[in-house]
Protein backbone atom coordinates (compact mmCIF):
# COMPACT_ATOMS: atom_id res chain seq x y z
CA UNK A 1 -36.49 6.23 -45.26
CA UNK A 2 -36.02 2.81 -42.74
CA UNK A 3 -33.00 0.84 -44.12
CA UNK A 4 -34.09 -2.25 -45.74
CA UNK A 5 -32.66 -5.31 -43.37
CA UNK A 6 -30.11 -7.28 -44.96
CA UNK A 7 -30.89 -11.41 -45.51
CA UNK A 8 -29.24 -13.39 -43.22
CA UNK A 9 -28.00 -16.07 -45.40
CA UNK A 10 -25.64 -17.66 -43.13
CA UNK A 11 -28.34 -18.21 -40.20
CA UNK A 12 -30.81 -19.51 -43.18
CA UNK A 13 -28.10 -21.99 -43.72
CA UNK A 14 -27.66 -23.07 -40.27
CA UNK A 15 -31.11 -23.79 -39.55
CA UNK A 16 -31.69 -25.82 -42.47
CA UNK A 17 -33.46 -28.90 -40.80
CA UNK A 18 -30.23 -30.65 -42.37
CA UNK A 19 -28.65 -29.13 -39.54
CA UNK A 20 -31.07 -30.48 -36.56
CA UNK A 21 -29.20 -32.87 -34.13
CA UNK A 22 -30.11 -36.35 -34.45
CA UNK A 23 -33.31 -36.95 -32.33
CA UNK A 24 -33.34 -33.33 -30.93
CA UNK A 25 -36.96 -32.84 -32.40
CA UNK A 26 -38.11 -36.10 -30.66
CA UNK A 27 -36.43 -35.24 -27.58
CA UNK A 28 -38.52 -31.87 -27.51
CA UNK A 29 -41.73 -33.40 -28.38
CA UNK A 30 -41.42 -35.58 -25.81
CA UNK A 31 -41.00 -32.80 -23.48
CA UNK A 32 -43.26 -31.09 -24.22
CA UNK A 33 -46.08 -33.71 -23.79
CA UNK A 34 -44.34 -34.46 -20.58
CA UNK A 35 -45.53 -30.46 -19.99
CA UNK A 36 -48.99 -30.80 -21.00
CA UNK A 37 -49.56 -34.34 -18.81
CA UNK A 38 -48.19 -32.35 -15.41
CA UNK A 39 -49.96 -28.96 -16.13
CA UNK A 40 -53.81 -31.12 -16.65
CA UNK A 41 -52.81 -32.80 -12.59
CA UNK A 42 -51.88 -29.46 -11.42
CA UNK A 43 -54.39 -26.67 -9.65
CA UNK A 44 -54.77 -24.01 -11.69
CA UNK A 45 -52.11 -20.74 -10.11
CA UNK A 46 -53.40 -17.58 -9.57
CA UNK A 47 -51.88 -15.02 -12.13
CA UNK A 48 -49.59 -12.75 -11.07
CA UNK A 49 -49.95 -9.66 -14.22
CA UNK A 50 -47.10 -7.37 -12.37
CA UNK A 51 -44.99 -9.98 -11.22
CA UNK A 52 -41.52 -8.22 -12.65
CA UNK A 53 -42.18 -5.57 -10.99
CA UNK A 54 -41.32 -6.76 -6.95
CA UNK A 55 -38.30 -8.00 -8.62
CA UNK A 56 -37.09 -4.57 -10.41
CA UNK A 57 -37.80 -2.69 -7.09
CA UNK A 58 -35.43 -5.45 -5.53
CA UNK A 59 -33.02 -4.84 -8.18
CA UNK A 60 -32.95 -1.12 -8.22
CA UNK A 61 -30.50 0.12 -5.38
CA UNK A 62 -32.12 2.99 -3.09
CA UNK A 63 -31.60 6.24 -4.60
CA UNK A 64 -30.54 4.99 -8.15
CA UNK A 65 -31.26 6.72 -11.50
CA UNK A 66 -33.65 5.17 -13.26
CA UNK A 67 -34.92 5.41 -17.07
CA UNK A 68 -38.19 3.66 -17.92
CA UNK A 69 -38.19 3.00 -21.45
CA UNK A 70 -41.96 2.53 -22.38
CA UNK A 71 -43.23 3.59 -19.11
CA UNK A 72 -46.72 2.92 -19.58
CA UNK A 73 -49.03 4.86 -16.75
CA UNK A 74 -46.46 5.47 -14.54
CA UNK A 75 -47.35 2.79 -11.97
CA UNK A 76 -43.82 1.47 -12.04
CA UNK A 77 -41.71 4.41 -11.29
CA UNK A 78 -43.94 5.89 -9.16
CA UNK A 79 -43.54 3.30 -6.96
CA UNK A 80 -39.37 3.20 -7.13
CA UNK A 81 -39.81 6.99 -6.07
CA UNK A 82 -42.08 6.20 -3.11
CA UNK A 83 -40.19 3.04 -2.32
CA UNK A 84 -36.54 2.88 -3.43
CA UNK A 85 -35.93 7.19 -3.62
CA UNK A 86 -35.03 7.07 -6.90
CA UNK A 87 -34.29 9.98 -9.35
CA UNK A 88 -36.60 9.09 -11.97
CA UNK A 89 -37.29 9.75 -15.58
CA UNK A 90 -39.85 8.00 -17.72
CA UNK A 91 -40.33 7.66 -21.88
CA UNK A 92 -43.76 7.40 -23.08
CA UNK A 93 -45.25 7.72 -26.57
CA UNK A 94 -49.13 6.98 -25.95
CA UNK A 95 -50.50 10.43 -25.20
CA UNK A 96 -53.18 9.38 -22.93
CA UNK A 97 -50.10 7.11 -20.62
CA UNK A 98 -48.15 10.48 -20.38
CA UNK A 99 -51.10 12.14 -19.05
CA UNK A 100 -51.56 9.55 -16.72
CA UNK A 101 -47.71 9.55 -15.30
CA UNK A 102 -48.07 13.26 -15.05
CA UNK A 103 -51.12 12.99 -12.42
CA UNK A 104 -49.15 10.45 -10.92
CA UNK A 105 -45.85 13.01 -10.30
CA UNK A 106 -43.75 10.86 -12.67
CA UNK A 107 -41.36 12.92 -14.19
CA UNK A 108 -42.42 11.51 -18.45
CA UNK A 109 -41.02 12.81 -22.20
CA UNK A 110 -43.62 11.53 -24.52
CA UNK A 111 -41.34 10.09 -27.30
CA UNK A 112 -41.17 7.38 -29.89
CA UNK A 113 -38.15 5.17 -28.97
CA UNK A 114 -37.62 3.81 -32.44
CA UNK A 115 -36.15 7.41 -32.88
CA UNK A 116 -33.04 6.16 -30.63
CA UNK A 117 -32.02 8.39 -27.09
CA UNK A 118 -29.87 10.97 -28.51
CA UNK A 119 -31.46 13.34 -25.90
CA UNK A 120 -29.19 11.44 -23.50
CA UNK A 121 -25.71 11.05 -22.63
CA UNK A 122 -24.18 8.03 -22.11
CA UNK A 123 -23.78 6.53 -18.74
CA UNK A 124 -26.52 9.42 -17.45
CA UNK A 125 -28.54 6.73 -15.42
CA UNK A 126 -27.76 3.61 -13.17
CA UNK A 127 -30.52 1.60 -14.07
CA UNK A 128 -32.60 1.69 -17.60
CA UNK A 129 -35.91 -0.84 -17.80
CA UNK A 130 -37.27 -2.20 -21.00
CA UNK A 131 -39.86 -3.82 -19.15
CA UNK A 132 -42.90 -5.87 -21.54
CA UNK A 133 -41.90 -2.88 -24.47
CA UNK A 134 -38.64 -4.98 -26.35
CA UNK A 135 -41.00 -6.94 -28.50
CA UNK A 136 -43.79 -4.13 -28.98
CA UNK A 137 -40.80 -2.29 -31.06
CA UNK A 138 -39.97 -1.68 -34.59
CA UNK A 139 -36.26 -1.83 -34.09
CA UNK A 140 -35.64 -3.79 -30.98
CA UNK A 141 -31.51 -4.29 -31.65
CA UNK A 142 -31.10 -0.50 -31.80
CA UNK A 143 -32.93 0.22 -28.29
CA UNK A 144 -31.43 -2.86 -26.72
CA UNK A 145 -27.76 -1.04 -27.72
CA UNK A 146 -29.22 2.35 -26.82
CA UNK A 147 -30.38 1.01 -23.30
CA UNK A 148 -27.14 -0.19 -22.52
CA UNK A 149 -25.27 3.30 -23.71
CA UNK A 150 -27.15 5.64 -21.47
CA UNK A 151 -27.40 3.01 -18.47
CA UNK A 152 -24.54 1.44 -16.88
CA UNK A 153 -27.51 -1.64 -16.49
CA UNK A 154 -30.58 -3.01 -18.01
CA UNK A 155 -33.33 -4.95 -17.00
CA UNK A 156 -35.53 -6.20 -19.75
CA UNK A 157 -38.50 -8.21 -19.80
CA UNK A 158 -40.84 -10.14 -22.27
CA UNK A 159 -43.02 -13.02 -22.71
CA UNK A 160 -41.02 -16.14 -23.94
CA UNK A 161 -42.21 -17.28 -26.94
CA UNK A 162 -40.80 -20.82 -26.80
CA UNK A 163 -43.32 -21.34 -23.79
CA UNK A 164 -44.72 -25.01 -24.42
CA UNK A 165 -48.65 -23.17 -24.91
CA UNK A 166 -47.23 -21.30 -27.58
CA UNK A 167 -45.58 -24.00 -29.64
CA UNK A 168 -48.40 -26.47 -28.60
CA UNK A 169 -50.92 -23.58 -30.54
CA UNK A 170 -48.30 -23.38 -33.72
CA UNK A 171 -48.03 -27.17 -34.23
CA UNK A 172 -51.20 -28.99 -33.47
CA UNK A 173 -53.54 -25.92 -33.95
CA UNK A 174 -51.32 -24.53 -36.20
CA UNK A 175 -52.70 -21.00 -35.63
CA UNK A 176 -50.95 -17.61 -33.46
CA UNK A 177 -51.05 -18.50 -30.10
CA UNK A 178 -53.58 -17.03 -27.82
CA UNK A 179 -51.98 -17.29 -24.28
CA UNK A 180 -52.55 -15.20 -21.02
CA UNK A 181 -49.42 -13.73 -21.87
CA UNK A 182 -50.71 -13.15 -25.25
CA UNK A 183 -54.45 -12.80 -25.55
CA UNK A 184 -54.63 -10.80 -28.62
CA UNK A 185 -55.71 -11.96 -32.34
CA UNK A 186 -52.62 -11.63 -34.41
CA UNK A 187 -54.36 -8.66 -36.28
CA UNK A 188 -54.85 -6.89 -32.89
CA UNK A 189 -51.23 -7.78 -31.19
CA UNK A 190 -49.27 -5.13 -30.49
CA UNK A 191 -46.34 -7.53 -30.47
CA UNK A 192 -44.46 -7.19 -33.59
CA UNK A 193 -40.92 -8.73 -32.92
CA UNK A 194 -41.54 -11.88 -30.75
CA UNK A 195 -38.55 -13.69 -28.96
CA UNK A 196 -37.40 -16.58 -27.03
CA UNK A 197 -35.24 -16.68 -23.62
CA UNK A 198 -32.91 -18.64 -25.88
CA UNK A 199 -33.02 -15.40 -28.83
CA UNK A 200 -32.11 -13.13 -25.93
CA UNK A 201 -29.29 -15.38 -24.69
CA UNK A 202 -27.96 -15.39 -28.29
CA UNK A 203 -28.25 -11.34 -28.80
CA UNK A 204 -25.99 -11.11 -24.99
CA UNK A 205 -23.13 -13.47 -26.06
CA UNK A 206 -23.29 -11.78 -29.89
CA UNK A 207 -23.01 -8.15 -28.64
CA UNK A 208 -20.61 -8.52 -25.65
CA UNK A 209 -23.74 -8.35 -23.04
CA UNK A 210 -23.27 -10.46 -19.90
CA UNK A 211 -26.44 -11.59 -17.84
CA UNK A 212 -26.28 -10.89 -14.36
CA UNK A 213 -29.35 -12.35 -13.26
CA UNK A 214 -32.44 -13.82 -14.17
CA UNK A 215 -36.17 -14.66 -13.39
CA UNK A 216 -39.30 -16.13 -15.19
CA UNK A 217 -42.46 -17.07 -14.58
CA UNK A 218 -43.64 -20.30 -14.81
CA UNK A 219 -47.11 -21.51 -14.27
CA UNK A 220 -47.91 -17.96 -12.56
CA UNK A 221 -45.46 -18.46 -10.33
CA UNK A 222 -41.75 -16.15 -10.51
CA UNK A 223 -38.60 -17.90 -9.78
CA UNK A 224 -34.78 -17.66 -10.52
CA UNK A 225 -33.86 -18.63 -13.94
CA UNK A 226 -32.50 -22.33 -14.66
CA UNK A 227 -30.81 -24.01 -17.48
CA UNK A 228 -33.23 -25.56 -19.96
CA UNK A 229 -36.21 -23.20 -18.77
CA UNK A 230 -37.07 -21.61 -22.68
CA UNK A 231 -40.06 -24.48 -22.88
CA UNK A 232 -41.25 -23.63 -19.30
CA UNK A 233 -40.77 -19.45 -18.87
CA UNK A 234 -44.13 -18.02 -19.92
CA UNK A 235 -41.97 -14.67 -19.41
CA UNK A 236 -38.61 -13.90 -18.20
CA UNK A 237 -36.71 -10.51 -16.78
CA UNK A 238 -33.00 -10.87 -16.79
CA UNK A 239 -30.82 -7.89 -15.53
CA UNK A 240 -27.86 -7.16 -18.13
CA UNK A 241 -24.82 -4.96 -18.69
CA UNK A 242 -21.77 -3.98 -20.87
CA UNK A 243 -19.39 -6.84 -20.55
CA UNK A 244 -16.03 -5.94 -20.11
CA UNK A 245 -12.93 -5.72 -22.50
């Protein structure tokens, strides 16, 4: 049986609105109609749906190890094989994905992650990617710790739900918000455990994870990651690791 999680009293009581900084809510607002005035002037961007990945290949050094946690079709590591010579291994629990990364040559154990890595050893690979899968996942804490014991680094993406379309949908339609980066009905989302930039930031300093580098996109567009982007990053990558002692 699934332990039961534990209330957490303590972060109930800090985000009582009691605790909300004097004019912090107006300052947002403000911002975020600031967001929606600039986006109407601007041409719409063309959308870029595998933007993270020119950005893993860049991170991945050539002839790395490489586990791909929710490796989808394949597409991915087949291309860090072809490109970056990498020793590759991929984790897949859709039947009809493994099938797919098999005619594609990528090495693929179909497996539910929520049932932790204790096939692998720790440190066994250089790189492990979490890319698009953290939120899709019953137990995201556990395979954010479990990335980070059999990799010596992670890169993990997800859309940012703090994006100024999302809380725009919340507050004045005050429905789920239907995005490009989230066009599913609630009762059709695969996304079960949504975050922010600023939840991920929060889980890194809490577990003794530093942030080596970041990116989001932001009106289609990828870019480096800047202070104060968790209204603006319609998804974000960051590349983490163990901090020290």
């Amino acid at each position: 049986m699934t332990p039961q999680p534990r209330p957490a009293h303590k972060l109930v009581t800090d985000r009582e609105l009691d605790h909300l900084p004097e004019g912090e809510l107006e300052h947002r607002v403000t911002q975020i109609i600031a967001l929606m005035k600039a986006r109407r002037q601007r041409p719409a961007a063309d959308e870029s749906p595998r933007w993270q990945e020119e950005i893993i290949a860049k991170e991945i050094p050539m002839g790395a190890s490489v586990l791909d946690l929710g490796c989808g079709d394949g597409f991915l590591l087949e291309r860090l094989i072809r490109e970056r010579n990498v020793r590759a291994q991929g984790v897949e629990i859709d039947p009809d994905q493994v099938y797919s990364c098999v005619d594609r040559g990528v090495p693929v154990i179909q497996a539910d992650l929520s049932a932790g890595l204790l096939w692998c050893p720790d440190k066994a690979f250089d790189v492990v990617v979490l890319e698009e899968t953290l939120q899709t996942l019953q137990n995201p804490r556990d395979v954010l710790e479990e990335m980070l014991r059999v990799g010596k680094r992670g890169i993990v993406s997800f859309p940012n739900f703090a994006h100024f379309r999302v809380v725009v949908d919340l507050v004045a339609r005050g429905r789920m918000p239907v995005t490009p980066r989230l066009p599913f009905y609630w009762y059709e989302s695969a996304n079960i455990h949504l975050l922010t930039l600023r939840d991920l930031c929060d889980w890194a300093e809490g577990s003794g994870v530093r942030i080596v580098s970041g990116h989001v996109l932001v009106e289609g567009v990828p870019r480096e990651l800047q202070p104060d982007d968790d209204l603006v990053a319609e998804e974000v990558l960051v590349v983490v690791e163990r901090g020290g002692p």
